[in-house]
N, C-alpha and C. Protein backbone atom coordinates (compact mmCIF):
# COMPACT_ATOMS: atom_id res chain seq x y z
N UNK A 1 43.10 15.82 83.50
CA UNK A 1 42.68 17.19 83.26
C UNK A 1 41.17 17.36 83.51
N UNK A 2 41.11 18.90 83.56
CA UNK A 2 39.48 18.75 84.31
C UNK A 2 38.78 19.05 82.75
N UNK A 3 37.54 18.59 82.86
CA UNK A 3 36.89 18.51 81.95
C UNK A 3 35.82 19.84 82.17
N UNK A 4 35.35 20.75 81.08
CA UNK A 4 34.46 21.87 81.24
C UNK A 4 33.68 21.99 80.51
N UNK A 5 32.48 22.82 80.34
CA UNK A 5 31.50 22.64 79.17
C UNK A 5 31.02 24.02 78.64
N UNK A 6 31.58 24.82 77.44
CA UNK A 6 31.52 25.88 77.23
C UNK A 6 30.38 25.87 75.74
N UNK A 7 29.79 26.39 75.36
CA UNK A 7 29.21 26.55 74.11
C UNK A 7 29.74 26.79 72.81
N UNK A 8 28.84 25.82 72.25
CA UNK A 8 29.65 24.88 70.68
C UNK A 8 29.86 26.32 70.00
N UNK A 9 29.24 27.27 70.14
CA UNK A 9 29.10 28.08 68.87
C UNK A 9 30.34 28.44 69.05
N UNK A 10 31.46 28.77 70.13
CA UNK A 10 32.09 29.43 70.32
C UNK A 10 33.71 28.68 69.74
N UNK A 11 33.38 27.60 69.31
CA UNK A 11 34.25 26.40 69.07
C UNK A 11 35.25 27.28 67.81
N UNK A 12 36.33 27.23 67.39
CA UNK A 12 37.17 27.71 66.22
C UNK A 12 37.66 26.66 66.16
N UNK A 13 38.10 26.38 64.72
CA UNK A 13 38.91 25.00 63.98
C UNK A 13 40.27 25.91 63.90
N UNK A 14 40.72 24.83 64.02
CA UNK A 14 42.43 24.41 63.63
C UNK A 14 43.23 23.40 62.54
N UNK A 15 41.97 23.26 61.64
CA UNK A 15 42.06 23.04 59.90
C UNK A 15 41.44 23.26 59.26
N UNK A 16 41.29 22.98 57.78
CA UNK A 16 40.61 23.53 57.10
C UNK A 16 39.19 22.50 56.70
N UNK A 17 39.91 21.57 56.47
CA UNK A 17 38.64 20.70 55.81
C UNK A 17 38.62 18.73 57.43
N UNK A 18 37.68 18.31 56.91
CA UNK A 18 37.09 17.53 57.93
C UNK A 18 36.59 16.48 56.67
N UNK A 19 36.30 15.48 57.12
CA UNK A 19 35.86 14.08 56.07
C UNK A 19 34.14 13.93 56.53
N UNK A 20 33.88 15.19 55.60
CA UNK A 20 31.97 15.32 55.90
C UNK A 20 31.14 14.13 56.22
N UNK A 21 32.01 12.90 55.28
CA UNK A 21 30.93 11.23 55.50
C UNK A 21 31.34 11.09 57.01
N UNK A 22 32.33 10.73 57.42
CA UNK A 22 32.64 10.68 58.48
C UNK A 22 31.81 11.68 60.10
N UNK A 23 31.30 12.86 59.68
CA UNK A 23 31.09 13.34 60.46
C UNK A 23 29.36 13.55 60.32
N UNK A 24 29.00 12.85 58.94
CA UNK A 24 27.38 12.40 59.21
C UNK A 24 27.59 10.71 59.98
N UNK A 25 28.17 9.51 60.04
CA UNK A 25 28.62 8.48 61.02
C UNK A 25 28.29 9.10 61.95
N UNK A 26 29.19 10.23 62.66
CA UNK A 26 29.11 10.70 63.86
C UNK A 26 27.68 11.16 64.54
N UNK A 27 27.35 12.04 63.35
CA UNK A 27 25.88 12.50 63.85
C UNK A 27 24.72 11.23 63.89
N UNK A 28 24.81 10.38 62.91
CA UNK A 28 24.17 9.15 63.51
C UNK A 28 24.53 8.55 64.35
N UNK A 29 25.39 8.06 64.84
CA UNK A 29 25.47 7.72 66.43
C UNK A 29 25.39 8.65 67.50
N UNK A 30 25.37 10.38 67.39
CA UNK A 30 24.71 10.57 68.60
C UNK A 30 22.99 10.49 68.81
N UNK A 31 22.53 10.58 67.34
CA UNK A 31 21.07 10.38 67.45
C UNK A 31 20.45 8.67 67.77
N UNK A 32 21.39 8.02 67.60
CA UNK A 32 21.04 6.55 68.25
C UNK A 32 21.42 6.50 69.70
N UNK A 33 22.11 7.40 70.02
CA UNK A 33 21.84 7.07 71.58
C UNK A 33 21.31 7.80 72.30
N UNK A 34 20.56 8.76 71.22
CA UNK A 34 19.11 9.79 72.18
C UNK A 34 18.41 8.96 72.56
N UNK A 35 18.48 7.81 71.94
CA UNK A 35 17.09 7.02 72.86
C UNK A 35 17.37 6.51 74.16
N UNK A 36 18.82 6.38 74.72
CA UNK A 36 19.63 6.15 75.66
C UNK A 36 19.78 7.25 76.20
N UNK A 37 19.42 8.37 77.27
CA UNK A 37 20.03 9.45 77.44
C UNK A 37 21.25 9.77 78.07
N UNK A 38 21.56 8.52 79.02
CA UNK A 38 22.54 8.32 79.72
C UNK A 38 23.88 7.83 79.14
N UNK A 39 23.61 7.10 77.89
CA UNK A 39 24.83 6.80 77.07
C UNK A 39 25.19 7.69 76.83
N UNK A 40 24.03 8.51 75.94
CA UNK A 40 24.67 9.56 74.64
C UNK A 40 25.62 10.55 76.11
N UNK A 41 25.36 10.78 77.39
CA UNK A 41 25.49 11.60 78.35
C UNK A 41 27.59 11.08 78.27
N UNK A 42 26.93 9.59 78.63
CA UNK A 42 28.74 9.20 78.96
C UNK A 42 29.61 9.25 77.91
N UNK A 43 29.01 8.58 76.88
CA UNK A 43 29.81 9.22 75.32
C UNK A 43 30.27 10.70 75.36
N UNK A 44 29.40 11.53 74.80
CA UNK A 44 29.66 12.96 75.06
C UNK A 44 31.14 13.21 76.07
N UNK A 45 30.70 12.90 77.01
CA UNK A 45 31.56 13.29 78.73
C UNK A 45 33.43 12.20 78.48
N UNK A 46 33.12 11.51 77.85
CA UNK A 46 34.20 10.23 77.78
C UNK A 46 35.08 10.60 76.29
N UNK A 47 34.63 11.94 75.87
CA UNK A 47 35.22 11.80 74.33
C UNK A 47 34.96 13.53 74.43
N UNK A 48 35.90 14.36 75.13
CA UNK A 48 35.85 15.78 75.26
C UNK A 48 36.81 16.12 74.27
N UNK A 49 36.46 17.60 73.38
CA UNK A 49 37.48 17.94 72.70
C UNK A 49 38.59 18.67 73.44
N UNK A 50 39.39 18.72 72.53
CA UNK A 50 40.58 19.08 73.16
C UNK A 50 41.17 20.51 72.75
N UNK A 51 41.33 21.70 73.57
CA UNK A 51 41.04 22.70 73.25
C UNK A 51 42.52 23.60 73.54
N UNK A 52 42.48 24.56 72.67
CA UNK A 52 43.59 25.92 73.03
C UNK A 52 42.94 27.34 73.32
N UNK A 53 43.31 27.50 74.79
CA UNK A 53 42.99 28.93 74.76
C UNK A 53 43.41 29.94 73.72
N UNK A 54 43.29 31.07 73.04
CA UNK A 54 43.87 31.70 72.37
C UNK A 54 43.65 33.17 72.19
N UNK A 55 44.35 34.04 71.72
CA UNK A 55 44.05 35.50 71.89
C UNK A 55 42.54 35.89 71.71
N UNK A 56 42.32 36.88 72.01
CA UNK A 56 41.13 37.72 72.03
C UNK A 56 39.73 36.58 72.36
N UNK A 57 40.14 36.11 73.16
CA UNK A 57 39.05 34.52 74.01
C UNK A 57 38.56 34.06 72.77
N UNK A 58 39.35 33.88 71.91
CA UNK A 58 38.80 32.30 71.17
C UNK A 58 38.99 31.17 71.28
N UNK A 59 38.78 30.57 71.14
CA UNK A 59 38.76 28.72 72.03
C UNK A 59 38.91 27.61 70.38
N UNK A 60 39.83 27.31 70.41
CA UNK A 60 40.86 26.83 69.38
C UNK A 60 40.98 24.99 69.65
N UNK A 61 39.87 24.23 68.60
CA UNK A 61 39.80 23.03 69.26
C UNK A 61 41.00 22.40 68.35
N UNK A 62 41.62 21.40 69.05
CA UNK A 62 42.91 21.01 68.14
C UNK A 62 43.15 19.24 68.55
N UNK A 63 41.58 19.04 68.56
CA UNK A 63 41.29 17.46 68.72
C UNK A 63 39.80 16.98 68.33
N UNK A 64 39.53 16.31 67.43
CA UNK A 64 37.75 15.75 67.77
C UNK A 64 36.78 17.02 66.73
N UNK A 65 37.53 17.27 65.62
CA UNK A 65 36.69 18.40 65.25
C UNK A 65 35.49 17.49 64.35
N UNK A 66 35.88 16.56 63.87
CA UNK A 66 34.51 15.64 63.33
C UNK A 66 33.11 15.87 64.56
N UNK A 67 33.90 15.38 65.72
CA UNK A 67 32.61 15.60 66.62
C UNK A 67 32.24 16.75 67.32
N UNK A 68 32.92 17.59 67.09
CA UNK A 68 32.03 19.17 67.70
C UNK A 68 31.46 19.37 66.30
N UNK A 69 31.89 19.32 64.89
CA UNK A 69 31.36 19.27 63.70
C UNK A 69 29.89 18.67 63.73
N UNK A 70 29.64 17.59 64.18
CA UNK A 70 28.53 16.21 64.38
C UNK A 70 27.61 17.25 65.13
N UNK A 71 28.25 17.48 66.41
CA UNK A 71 27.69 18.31 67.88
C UNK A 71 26.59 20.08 67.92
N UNK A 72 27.47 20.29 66.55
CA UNK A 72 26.94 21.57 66.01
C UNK A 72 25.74 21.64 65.10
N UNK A 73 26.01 20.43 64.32
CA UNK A 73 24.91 20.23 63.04
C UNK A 73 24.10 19.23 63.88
N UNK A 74 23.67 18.60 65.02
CA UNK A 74 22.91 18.02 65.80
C UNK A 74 22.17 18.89 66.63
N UNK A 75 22.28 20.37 66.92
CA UNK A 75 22.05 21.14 67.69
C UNK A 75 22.17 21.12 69.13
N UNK A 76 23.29 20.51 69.53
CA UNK A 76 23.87 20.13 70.57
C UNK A 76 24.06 21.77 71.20
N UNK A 77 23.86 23.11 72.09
CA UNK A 77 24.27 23.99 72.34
C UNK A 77 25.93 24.03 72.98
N UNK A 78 26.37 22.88 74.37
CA UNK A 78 27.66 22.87 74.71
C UNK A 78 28.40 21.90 74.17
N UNK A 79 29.59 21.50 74.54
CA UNK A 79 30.31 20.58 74.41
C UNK A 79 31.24 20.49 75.74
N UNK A 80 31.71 19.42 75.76
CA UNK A 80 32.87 19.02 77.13
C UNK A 80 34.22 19.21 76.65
N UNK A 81 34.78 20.32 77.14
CA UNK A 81 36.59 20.27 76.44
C UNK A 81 37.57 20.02 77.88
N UNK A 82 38.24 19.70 77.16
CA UNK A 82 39.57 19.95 78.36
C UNK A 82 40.57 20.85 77.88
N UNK A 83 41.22 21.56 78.46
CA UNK A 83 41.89 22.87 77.84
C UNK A 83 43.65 22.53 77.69
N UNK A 84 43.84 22.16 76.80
CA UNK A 84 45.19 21.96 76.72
C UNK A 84 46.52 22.82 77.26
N UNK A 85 46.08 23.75 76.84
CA UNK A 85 46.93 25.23 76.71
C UNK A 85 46.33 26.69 76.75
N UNK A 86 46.84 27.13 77.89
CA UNK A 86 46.54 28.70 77.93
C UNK A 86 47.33 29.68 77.09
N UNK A 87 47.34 29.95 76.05
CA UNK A 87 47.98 31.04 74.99
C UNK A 87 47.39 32.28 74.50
N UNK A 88 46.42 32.88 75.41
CA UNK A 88 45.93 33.78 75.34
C UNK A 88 46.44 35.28 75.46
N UNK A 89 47.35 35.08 76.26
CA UNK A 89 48.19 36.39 76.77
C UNK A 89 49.13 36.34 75.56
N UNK A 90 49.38 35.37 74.22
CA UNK A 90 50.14 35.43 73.69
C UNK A 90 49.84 36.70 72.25
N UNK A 91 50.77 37.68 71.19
CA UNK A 91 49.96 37.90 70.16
C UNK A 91 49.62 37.09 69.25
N UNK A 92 48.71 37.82 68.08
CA UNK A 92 48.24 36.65 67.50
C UNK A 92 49.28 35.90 66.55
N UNK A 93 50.26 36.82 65.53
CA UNK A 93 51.26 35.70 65.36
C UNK A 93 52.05 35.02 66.17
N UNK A 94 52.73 35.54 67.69
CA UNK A 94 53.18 34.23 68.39
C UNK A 94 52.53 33.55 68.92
N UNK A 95 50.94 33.60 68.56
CA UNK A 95 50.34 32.53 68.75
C UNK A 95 50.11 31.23 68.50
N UNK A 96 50.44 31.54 66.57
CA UNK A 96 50.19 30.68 65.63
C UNK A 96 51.69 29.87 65.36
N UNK A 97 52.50 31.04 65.33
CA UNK A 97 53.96 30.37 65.46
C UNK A 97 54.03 29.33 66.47
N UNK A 98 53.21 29.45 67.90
CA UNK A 98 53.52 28.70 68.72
C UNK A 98 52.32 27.32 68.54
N UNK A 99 51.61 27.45 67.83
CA UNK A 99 50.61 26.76 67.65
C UNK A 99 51.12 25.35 66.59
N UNK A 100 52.01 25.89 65.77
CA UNK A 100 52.68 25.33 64.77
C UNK A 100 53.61 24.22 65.51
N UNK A 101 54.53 24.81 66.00
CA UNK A 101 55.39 24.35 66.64
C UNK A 101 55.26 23.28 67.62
N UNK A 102 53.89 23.32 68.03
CA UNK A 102 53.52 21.84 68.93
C UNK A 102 52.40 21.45 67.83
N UNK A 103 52.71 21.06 66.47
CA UNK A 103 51.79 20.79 65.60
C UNK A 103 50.27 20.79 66.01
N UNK A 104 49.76 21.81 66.46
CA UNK A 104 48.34 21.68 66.33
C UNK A 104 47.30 22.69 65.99
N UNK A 105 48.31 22.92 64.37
CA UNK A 105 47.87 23.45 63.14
C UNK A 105 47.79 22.13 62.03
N UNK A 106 46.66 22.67 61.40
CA UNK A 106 46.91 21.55 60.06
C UNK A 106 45.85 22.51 58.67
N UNK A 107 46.60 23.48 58.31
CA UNK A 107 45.65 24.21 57.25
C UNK A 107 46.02 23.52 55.98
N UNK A 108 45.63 22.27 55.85
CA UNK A 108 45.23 21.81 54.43
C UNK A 108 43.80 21.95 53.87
N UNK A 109 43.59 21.84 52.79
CA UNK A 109 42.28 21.99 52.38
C UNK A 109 42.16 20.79 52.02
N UNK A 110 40.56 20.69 51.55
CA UNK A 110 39.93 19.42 50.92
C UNK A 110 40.60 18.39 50.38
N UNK A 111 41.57 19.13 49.20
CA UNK A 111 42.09 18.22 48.24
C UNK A 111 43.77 18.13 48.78
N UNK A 112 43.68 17.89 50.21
CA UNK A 112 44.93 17.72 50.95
C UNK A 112 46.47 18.89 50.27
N UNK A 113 45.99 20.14 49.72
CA UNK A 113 47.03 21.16 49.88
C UNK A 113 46.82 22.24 50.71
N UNK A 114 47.99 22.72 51.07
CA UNK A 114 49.05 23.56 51.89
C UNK A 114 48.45 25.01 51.69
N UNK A 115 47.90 25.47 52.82
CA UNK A 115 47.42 26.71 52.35
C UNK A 115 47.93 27.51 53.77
N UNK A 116 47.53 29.00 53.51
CA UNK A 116 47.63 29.61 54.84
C UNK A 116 47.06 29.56 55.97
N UNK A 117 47.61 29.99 57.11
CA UNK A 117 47.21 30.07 58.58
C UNK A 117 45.70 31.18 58.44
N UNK A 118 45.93 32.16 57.60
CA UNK A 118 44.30 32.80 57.25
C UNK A 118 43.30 32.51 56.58
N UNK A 119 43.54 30.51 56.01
CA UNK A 119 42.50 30.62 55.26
C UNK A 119 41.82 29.54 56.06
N UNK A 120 42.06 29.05 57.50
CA UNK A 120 41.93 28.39 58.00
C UNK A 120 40.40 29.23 58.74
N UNK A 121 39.19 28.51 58.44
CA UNK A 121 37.84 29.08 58.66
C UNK A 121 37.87 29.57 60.58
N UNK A 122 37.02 30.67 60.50
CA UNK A 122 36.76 31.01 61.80
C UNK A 122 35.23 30.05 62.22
N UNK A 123 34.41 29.43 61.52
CA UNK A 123 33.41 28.60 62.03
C UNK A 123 33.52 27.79 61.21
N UNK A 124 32.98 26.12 62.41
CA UNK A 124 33.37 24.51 62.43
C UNK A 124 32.67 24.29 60.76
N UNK A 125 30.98 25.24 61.05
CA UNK A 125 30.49 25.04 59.65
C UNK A 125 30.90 25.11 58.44
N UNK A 126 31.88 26.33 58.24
CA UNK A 126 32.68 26.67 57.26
C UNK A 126 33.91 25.24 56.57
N UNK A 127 33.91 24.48 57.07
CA UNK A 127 34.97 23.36 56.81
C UNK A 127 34.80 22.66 55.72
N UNK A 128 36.31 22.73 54.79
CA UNK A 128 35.78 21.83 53.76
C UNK A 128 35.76 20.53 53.57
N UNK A 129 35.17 19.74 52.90
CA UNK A 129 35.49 18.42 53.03
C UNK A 129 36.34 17.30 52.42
N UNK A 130 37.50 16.86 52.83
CA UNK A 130 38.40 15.91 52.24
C UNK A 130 37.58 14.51 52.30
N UNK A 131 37.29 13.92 50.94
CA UNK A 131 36.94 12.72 50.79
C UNK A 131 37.77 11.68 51.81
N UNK A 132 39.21 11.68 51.41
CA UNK A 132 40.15 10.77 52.00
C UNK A 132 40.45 10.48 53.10
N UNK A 133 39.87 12.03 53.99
CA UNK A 133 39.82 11.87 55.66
C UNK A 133 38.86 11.33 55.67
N UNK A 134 37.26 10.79 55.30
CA UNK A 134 36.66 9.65 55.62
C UNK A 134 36.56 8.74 55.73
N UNK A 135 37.12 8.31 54.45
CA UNK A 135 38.17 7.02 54.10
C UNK A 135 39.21 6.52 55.12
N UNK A 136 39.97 7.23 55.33
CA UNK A 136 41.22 7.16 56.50
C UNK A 136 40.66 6.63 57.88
N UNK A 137 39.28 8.15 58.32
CA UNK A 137 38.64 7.42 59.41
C UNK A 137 38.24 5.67 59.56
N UNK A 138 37.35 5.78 58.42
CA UNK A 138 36.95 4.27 58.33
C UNK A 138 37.71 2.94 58.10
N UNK A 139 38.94 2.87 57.76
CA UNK A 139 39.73 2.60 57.50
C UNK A 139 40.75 1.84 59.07
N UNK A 140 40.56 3.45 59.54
CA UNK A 140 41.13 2.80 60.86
C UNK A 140 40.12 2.37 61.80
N UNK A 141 38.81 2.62 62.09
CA UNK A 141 37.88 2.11 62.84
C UNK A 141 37.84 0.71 62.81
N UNK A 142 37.97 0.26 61.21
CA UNK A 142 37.92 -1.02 60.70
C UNK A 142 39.34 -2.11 60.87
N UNK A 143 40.10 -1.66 61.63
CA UNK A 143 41.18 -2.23 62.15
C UNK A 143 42.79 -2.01 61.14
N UNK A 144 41.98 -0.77 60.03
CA UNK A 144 43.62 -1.13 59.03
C UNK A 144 44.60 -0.64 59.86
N UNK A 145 45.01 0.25 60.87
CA UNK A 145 45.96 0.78 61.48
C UNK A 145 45.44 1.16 62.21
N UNK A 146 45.94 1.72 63.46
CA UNK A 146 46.25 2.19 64.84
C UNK A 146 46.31 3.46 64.78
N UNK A 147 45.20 3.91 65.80
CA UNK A 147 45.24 5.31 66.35
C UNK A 147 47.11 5.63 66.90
N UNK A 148 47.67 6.66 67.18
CA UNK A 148 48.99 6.95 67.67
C UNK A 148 48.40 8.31 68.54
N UNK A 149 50.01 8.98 68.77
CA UNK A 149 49.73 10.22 69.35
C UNK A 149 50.26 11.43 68.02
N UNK A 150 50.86 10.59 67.03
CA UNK A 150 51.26 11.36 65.86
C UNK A 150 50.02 12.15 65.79
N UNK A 151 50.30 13.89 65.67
CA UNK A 151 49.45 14.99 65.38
C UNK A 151 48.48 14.72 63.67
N UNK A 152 47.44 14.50 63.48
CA UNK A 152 46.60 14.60 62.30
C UNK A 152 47.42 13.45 62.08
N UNK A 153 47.20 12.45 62.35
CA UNK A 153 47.35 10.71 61.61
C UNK A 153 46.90 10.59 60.69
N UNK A 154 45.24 10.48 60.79
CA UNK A 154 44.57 10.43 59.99
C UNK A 154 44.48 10.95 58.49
N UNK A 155 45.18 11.96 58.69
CA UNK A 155 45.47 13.07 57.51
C UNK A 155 46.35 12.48 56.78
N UNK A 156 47.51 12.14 57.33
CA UNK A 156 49.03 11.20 56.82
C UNK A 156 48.74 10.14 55.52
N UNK A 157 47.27 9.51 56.65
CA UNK A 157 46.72 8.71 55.74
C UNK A 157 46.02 8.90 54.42
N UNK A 158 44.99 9.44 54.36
CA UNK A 158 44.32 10.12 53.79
C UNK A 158 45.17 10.51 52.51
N UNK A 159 46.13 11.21 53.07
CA UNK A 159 47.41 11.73 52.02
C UNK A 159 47.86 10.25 50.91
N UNK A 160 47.91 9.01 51.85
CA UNK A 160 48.18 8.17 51.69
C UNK A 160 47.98 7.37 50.00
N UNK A 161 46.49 7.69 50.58
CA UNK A 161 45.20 7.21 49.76
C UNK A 161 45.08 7.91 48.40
N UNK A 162 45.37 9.13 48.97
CA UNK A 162 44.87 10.03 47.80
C UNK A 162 45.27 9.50 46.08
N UNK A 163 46.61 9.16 46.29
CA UNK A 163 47.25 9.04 44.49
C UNK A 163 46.38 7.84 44.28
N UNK A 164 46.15 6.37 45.55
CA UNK A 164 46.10 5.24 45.10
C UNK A 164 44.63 4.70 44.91
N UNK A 165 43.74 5.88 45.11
CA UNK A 165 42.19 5.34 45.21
C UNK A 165 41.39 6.81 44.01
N UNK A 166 40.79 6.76 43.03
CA UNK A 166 40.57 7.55 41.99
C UNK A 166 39.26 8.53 43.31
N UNK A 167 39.27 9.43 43.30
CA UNK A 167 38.35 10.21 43.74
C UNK A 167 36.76 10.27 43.20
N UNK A 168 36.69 9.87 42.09
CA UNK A 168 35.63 9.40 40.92
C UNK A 168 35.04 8.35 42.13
N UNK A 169 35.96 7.22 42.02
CA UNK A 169 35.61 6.02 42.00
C UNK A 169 35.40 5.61 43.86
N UNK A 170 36.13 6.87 44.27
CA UNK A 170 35.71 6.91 45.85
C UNK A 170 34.32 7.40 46.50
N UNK A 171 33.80 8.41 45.17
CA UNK A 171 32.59 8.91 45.48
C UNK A 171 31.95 8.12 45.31
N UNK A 172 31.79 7.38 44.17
CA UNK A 172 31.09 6.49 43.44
C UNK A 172 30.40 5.16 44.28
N UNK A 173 31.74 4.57 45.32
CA UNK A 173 31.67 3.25 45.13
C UNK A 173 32.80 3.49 46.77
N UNK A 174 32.12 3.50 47.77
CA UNK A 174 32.63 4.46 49.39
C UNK A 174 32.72 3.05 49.91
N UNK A 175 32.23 1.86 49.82
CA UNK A 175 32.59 0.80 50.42
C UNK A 175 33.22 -0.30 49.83
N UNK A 176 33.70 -0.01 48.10
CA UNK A 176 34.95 -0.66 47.43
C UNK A 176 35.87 -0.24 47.74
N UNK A 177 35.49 1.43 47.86
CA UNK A 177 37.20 1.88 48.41
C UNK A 177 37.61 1.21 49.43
N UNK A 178 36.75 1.05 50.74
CA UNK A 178 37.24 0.70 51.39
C UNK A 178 37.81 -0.42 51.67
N UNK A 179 37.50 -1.38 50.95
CA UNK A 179 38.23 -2.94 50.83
C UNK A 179 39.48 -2.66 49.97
N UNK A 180 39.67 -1.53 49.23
CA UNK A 180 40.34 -1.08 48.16
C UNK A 180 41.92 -0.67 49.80
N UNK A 181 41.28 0.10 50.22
CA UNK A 181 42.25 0.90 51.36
C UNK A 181 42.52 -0.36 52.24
N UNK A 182 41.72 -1.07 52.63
CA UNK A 182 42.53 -2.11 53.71
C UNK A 182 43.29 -2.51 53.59
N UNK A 183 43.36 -2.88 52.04
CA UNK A 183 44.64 -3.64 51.73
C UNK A 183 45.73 -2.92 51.68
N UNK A 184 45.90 -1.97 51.08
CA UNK A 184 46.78 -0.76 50.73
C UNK A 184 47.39 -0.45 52.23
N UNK A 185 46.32 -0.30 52.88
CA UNK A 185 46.74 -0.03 54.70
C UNK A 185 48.38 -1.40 54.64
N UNK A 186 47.91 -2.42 54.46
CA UNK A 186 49.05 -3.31 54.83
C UNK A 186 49.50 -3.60 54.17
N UNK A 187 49.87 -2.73 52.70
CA UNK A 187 51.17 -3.09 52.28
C UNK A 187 52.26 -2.31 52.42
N UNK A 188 53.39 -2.79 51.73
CA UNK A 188 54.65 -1.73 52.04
C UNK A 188 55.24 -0.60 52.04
N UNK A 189 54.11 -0.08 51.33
CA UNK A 189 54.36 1.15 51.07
C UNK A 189 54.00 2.26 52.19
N UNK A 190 53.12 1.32 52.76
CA UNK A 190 52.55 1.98 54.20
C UNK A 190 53.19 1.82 55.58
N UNK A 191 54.39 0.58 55.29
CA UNK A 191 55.17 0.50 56.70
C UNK A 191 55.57 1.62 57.31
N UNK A 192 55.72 3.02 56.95
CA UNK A 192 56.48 4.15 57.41
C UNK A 192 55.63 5.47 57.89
N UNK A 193 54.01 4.88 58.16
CA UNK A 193 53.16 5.72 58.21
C UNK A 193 52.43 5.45 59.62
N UNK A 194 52.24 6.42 60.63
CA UNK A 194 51.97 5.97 61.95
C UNK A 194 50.94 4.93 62.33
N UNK A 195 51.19 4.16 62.86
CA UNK A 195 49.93 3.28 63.17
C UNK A 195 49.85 2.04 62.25
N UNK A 196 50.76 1.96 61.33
CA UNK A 196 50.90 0.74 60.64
C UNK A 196 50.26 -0.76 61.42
N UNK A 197 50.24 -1.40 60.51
CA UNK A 197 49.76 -3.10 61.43
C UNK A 197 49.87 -4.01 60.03
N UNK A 198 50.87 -4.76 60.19
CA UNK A 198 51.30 -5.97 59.32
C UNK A 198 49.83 -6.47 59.03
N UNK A 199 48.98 -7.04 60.13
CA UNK A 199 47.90 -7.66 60.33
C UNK A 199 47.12 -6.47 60.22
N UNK A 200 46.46 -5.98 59.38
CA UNK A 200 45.33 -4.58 59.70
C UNK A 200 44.08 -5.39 60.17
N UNK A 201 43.28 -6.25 60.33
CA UNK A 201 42.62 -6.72 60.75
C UNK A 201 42.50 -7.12 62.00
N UNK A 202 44.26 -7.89 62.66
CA UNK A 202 43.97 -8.45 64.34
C UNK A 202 44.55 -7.14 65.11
C-alpha cells in the first residue's frame, strides 16, 4: 500500500484510552533519534499508521495510536498513513456499524469498560489512560507474547492483567509489575489469549 503524509492534527482515534507510560517510551525514542535525522526519518516512514477514510473527511486511525499520540505531543506537524479503507461515501451510523464489524472499533475506557461509539474522543489528546495497556505493551516488547493480527491484542491483555496485578501496586512499583506479568504471560491461564508463548522469553 502506498504510504501518504497528511497532518497529525487531523488524526481521530478509534478508542478511548491509550497506555500514557507507554506513549511517553515512544516519545523518548523519537527524541533519541533527533540526533540521527535519518533514522528518526526511516522509523517514522517504516511504522505508518493505519488509517480509515470516514464521513465528513475525517481520517480515522485504527492502528499505532500510541505513536501518532507520541507524534502529536512531540510536535511532529504530519504523519505517514496508509489508508486502509475508503468509507466516506458511507452515513455516519453505517459507518460505525461497518467499522465494528471489521473490528476496528475499541471504545473501552481507561479502566477497560464498554462504553459508547460517542464517547469515543474526537482528539488523540483527549485519550484516556489505561495503566494495563502499558503494562501489556511492555510486556510484549519484553518477549512475554507475540504480536498477532488479532484486532487490539494488546487490550485482551491488559484485560488480562487487570484482576491479577493491584492497580495501587502497578502505579507504585511499574517494573515489579512487570516481572509480576511475565510470568502470568506464561501461565495457563493465558494459553487462550493471542500471542501466547510457553517460553515468553525465547
Amino acid at each position: 500500500m502506498t504510504v501518504q503524509s497528511i497532518a497529525v492534527k487531523l488524526l481521530r482515534p478509534t478508542q478511548i484510552a491509550v497506555g500514557k507510560r507507554l506513549v511517553k517510551m515512544k516519545r523518548k525514542g523519537l527524541r533519541d533519534r533527533e540526533r540521527k535525522p535519518q533514522e528518526l526519518v526511516d522509523f517514522i516512514l517504516a511504522n505508518p499508521l493505519r488509517v480509515v477514510l470516514g464521513p465528513n473527511d475525517e481520517i480515522h486511525i485504527i492502528d499505532h495510536h500510541h505513536l501518532g499520540y507520541a507524534l502529536m505531543k512531540e510536535g511532529f506537524k504530519t504523519a505517514p498513513v496508509v489508508v486502509e479503507a475508503d468509507l466516506s461515501k458511507l452515513a455516519l451510523p453505517e459507518f460505525w456499524t461497518t467499522m465494528e464489524g471489521k473490528s476496528w472499533v475499541h471504545p473501552f475506557d481507561g479502566k477497560g469498560k464498554l462504553r459508547k461509539i460517542s464517547d469515543i474522543p474526537d482528539d488523540l489528546m483527549d485519550l484516556q489512560d489505561d495503566p494495563y495497556r502499558s503494562l501489556a505493551g511492555v510486556v510484549r516488547q519484553e518477549g512475554g507474547f507475540t504480536k498477532t493480527l488479532t484486532p487490539y491484542m494488546e487490550f485482551v491483555w491488559a484485560d488480562y492483567f487487570r484482576p491479577l496485578i493491584k492497580l495501587k501496586a502497578l502505579n507504585a512499583d511499574f517494573s515489579g509489575s512487570i516481572k509480576k506479568a511475565m510470568a502470568l504471560a506464561a501461565a495457563a491461564g493465558a494459553a487462550q489469549l493471542p500471542g501466547y508463548k510457553a517460553n515468553p522469553t525465547s
